[in-house]
Protein backbone atom coordinates (compact mmCIF):
# COMPACT_ATOMS: atom_id res chain seq x y z
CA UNK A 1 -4.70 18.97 -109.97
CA UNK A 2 -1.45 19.32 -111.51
CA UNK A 3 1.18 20.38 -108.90
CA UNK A 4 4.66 20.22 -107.50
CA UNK A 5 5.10 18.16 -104.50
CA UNK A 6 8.95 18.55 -104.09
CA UNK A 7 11.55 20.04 -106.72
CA UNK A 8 15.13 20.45 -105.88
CA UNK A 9 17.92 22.73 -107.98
CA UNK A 10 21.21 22.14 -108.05
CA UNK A 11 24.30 21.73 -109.69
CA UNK A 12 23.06 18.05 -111.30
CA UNK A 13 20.34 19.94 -112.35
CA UNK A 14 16.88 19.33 -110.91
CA UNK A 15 14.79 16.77 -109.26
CA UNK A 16 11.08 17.06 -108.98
CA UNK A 17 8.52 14.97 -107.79
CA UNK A 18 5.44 15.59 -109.77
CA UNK A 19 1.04 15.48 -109.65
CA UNK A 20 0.11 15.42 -112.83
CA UNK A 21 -3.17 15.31 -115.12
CA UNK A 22 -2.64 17.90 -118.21
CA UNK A 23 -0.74 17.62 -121.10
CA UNK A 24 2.39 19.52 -121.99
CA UNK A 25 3.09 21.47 -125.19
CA UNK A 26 5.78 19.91 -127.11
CA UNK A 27 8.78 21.40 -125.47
CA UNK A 28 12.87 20.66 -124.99
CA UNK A 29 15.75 21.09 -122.45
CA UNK A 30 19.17 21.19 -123.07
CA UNK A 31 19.35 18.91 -119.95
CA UNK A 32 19.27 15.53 -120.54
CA UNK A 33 15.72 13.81 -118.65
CA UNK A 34 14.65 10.94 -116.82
CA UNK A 35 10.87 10.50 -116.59
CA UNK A 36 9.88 7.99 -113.60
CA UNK A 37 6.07 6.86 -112.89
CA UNK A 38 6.12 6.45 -109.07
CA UNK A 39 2.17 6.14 -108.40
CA UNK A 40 -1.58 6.22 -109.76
CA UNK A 41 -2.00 5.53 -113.64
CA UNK A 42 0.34 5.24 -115.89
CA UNK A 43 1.35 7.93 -118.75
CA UNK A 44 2.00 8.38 -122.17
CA UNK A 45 4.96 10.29 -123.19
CA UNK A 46 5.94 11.36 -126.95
CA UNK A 47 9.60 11.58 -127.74
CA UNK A 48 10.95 12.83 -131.29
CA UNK A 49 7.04 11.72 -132.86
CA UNK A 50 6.84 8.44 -130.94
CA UNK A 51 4.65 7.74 -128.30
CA UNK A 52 6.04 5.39 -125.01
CA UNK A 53 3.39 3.76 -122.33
CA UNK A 54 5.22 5.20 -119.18
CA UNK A 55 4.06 2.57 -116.03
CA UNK A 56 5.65 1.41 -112.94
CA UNK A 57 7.94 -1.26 -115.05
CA UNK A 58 9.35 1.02 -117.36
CA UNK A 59 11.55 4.28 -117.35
CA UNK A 60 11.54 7.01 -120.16
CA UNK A 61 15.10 8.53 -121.50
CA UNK A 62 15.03 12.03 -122.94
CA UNK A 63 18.31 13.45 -124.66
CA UNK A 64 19.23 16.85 -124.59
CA UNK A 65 17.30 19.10 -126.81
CA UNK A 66 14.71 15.99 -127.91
CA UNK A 67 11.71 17.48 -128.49
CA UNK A 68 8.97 15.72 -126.07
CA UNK A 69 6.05 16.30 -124.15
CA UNK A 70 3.41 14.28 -121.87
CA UNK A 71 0.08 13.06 -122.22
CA UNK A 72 -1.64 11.89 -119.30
CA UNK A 73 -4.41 8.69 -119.55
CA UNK A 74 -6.03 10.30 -115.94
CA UNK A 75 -7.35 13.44 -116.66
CA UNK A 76 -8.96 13.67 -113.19
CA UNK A 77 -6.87 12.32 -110.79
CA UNK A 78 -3.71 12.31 -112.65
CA UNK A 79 -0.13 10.19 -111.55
CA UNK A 80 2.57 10.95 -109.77
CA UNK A 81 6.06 10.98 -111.92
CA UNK A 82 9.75 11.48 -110.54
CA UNK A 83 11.31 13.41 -113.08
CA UNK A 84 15.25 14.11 -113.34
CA UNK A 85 16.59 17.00 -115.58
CA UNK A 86 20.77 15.88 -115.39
CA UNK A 87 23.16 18.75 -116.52
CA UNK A 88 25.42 17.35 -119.15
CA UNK A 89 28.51 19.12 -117.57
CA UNK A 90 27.94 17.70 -114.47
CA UNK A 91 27.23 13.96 -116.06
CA UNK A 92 30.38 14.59 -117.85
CA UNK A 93 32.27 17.49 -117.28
CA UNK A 94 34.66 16.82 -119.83
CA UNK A 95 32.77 16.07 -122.73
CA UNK A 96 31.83 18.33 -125.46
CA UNK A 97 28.36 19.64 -125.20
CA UNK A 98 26.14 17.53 -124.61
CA UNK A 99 27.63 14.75 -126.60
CA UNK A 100 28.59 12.97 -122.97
CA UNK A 101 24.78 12.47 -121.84
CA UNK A 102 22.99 10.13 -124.52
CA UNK A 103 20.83 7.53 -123.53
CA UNK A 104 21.18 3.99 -125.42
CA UNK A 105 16.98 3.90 -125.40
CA UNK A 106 14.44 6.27 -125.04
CA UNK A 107 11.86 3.86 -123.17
CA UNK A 108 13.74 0.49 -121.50
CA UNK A 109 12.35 -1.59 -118.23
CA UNK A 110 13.03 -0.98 -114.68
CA UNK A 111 15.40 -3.50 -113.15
CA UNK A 112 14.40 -4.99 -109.57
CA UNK A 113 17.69 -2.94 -108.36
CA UNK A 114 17.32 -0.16 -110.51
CA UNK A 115 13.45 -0.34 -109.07
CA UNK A 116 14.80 -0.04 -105.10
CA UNK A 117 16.65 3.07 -106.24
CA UNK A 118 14.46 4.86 -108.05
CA UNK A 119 12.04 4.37 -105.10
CA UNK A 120 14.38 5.11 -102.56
CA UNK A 121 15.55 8.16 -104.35
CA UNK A 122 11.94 9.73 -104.82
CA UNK A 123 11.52 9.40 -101.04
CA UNK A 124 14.55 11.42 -100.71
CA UNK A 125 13.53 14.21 -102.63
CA UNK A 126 10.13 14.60 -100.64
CA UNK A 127 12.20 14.34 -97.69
CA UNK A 128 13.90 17.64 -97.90
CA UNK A 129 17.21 16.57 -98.72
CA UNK A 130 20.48 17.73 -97.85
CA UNK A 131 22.75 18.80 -100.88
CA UNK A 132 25.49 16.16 -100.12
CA UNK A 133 23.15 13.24 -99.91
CA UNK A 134 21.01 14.32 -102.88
CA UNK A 135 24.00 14.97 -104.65
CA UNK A 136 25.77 11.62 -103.82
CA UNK A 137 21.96 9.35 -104.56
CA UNK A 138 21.21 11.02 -108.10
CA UNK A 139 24.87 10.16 -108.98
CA UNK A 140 24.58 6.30 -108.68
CA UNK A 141 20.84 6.63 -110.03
CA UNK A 142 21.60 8.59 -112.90
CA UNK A 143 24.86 6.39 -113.49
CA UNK A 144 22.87 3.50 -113.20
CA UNK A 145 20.09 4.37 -115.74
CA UNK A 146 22.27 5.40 -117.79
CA UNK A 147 24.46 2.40 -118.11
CA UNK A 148 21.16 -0.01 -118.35
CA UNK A 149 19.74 2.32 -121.07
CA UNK A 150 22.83 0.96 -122.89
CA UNK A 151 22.94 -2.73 -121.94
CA UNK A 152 18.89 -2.83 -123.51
CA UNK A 153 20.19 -1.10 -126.32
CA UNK A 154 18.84 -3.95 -128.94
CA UNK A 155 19.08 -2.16 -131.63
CA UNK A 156 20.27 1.21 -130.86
CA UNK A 157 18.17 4.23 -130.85
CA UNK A 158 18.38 6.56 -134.10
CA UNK A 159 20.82 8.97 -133.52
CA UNK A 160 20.10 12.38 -133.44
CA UNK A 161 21.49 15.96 -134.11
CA UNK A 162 22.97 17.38 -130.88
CA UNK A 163 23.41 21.21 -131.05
CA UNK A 164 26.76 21.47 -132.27
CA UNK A 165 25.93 24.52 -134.10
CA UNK A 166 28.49 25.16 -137.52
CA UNK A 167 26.45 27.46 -139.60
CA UNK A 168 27.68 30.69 -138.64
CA UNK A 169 24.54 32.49 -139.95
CA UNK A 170 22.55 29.98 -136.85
CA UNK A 171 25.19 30.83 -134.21
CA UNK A 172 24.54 34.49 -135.06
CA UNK A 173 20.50 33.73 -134.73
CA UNK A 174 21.31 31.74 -131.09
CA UNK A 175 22.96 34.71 -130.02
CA UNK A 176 20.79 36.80 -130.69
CA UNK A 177 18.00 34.66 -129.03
CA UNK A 178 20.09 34.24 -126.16
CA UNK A 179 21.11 37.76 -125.39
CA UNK A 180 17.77 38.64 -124.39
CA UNK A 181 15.31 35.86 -124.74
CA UNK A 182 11.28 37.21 -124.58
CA UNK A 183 7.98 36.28 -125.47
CA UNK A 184 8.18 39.28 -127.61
CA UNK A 185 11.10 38.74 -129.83
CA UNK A 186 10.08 37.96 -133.28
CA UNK A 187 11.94 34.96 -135.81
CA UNK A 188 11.53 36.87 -139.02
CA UNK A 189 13.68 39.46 -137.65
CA UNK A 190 16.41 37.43 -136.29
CA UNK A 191 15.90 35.61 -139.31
CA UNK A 192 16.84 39.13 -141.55
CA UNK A 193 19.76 39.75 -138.96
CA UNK A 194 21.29 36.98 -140.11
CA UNK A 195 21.12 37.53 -143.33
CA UNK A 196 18.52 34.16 -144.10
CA UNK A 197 14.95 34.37 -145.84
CA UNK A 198 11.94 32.84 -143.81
CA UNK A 199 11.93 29.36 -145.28
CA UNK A 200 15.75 29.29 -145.34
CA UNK A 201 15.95 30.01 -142.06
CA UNK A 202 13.90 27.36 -140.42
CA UNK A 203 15.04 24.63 -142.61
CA UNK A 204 18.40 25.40 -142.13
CA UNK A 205 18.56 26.38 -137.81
CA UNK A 206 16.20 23.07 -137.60
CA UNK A 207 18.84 21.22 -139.51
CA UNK A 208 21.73 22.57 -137.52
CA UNK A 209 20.12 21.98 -134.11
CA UNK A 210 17.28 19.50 -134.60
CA UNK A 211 14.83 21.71 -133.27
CA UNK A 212 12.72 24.77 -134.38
CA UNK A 213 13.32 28.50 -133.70
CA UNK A 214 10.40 28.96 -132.23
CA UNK A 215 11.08 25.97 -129.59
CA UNK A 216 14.90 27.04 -128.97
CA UNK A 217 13.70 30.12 -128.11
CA UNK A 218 10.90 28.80 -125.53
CA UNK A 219 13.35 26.84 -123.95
CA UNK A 220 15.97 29.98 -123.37
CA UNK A 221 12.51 31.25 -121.84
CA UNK A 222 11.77 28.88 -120.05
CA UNK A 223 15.13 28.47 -118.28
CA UNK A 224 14.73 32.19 -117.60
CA UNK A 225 12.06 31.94 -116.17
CA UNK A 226 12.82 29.06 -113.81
CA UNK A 227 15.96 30.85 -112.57
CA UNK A 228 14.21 33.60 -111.38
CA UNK A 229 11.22 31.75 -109.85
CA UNK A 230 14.11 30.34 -107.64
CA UNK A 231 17.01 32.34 -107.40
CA UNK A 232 14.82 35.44 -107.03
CA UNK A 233 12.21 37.13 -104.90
CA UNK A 234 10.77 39.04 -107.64
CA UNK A 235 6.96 39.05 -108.14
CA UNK A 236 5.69 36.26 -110.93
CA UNK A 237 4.09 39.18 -113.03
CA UNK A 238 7.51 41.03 -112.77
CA UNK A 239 9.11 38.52 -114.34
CA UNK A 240 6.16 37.57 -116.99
CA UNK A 241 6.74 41.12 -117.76
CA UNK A 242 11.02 41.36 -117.86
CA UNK A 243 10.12 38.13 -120.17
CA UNK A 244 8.28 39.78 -122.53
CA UNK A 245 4.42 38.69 -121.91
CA UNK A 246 2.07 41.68 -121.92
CA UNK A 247 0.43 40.43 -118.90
CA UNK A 248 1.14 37.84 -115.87
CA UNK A 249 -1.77 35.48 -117.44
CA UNK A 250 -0.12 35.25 -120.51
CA UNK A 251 3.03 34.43 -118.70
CA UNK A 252 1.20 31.63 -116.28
CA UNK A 253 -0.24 29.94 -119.30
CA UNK A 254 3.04 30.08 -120.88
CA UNK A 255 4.87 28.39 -118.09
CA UNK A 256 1.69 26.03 -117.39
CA UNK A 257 2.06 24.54 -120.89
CA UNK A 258 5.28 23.45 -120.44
CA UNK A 259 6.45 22.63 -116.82
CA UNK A 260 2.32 21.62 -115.98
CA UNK A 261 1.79 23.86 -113.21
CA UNK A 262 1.25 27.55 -112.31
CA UNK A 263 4.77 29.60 -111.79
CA UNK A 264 3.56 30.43 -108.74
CA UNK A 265 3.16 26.75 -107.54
CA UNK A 266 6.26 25.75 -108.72
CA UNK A 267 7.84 28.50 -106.57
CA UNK A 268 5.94 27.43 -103.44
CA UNK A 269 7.36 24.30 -103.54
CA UNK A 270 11.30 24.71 -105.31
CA UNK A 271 14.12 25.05 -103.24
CA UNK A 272 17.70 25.59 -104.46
CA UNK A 273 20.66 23.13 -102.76
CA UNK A 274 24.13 25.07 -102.52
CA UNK A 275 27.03 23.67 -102.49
């Protein structure tokens, strides 16, 4: 049941319009995320080890690198969610990382205006936007949740760590992850590279970026492996198998457990906006 029924790349990022009835692993983006419940039953969502209701009313604000995933309440028919994944540069290209994209609240209520847009928004996407008015309607909708994420900020959420990496042994293992990011790479190793024991080294790269190895480096997969889905006409075991999974199955359950869907339905329905 779970499937894409529009999703849109582009320099903001992407914007998807979701069917969905299976839960995620617990994954992360370096994109900041806006989780919108446009139809059927509502949604739970965990964020950093807290759980949010996510219904009609409400909106759910993920920072970059948060750890998070979804848990639907319809198994069988599922919901329909508009979900936003903002680029930091583009949100604020001259801020420092990712340091210019925080949300004041991870879970705040819909305004009736912020309501109109949201709605308004999701149509576009299904509509097959162009890239100047997609562009130009994510801007004020992004802007706008952004700002009221802020004004409902009573009290402010925790703060978090934000990769701003100082450790010189984890920039070394982040390299190496990112060089050639696969399935088949293995954390002990990059762990020995670097000159770290085991324990050491997870304590310390979760300390530095607020995440584990082990999801850091599914993320650098996954982005990977959305890329190529899109950017690509290379066949979905192909890149399973450039990615390091021994077979396309492996790679399919992979991506399933944490975008929701088969690779090869994403694909069918993703379309890249140039500038």
């Amino acid at each position: 049941m779970s499937r894409a029924l529009a999703v849109f790349h582009g320099r903001f990022g992407r914007a998807t319009v979701y069917q969905l009835n299976r839960p995620f692993n617990v994954h992360a983006h370096r994109e900041g995320h806006l989780i919108f419940h446009v139809g059927g039953t509502p949604a739970q969502i965990d964020v950093c080890d807290q759980r949010w209701l996510l219904e009609e009313d409400s909106i759910v604000a993920v920072n970059p690198w948060e750890p998070h995933n979804f848990v639907p309440t319809d198994l069988e028919n599922g919901a329909i969610f508009f979900v936003l994944y903002v680029n930091a540069e583009w949100f604020a290209p001259n801020a420092a990382s990712a340091l210019g994209l925080r949300f004041g609240r991870t879970h705040f209520k819909r305004t009736a205006h912020l309501n109109k847009q949201i709605r308004r928004t999701a149509a576009l996407v299904c509509g097959a936007p162009s890239l100047s008015s997609l562009d130009c309607e994510l801007r004020q909708l992004i802007d706008a949740c952004h700002a009221e994420s802020w004004q409902q900020s009573e009290p402010p959420r925790e703060a978090r760590p934000t990769v701003a990496v100082t450790d010189f042994r984890v920039r070394k293992c982040i390299r190496l992850m990112s060089e050639s990011p696969g399935a088949e790479i293995e954390l002990d190793s990059i762990a020995r590279e670097s000159g770290l024991s085991r324990p050491h080294f997870y304590r310390l790269f979760r300390t530095q970026t607020g995440v584990t190895p082990h999801l850091y480096l599914n993320t650098l997969i996954m982005e990977n492996a959305l890329d190529a889905l899109v950017t690509t006409e290379a066949p979905v075991a192909g890149i399973g198998y450039d990615l390091g999974f021994s077979s396309q199955s492996a790679f399919t359950r992979f991506f399933a457990a944490n975008v929701g869907m088969p690779p090869t339905d994403y694909r069918r329905a993703a379309k890249v906006l140039r500038p």
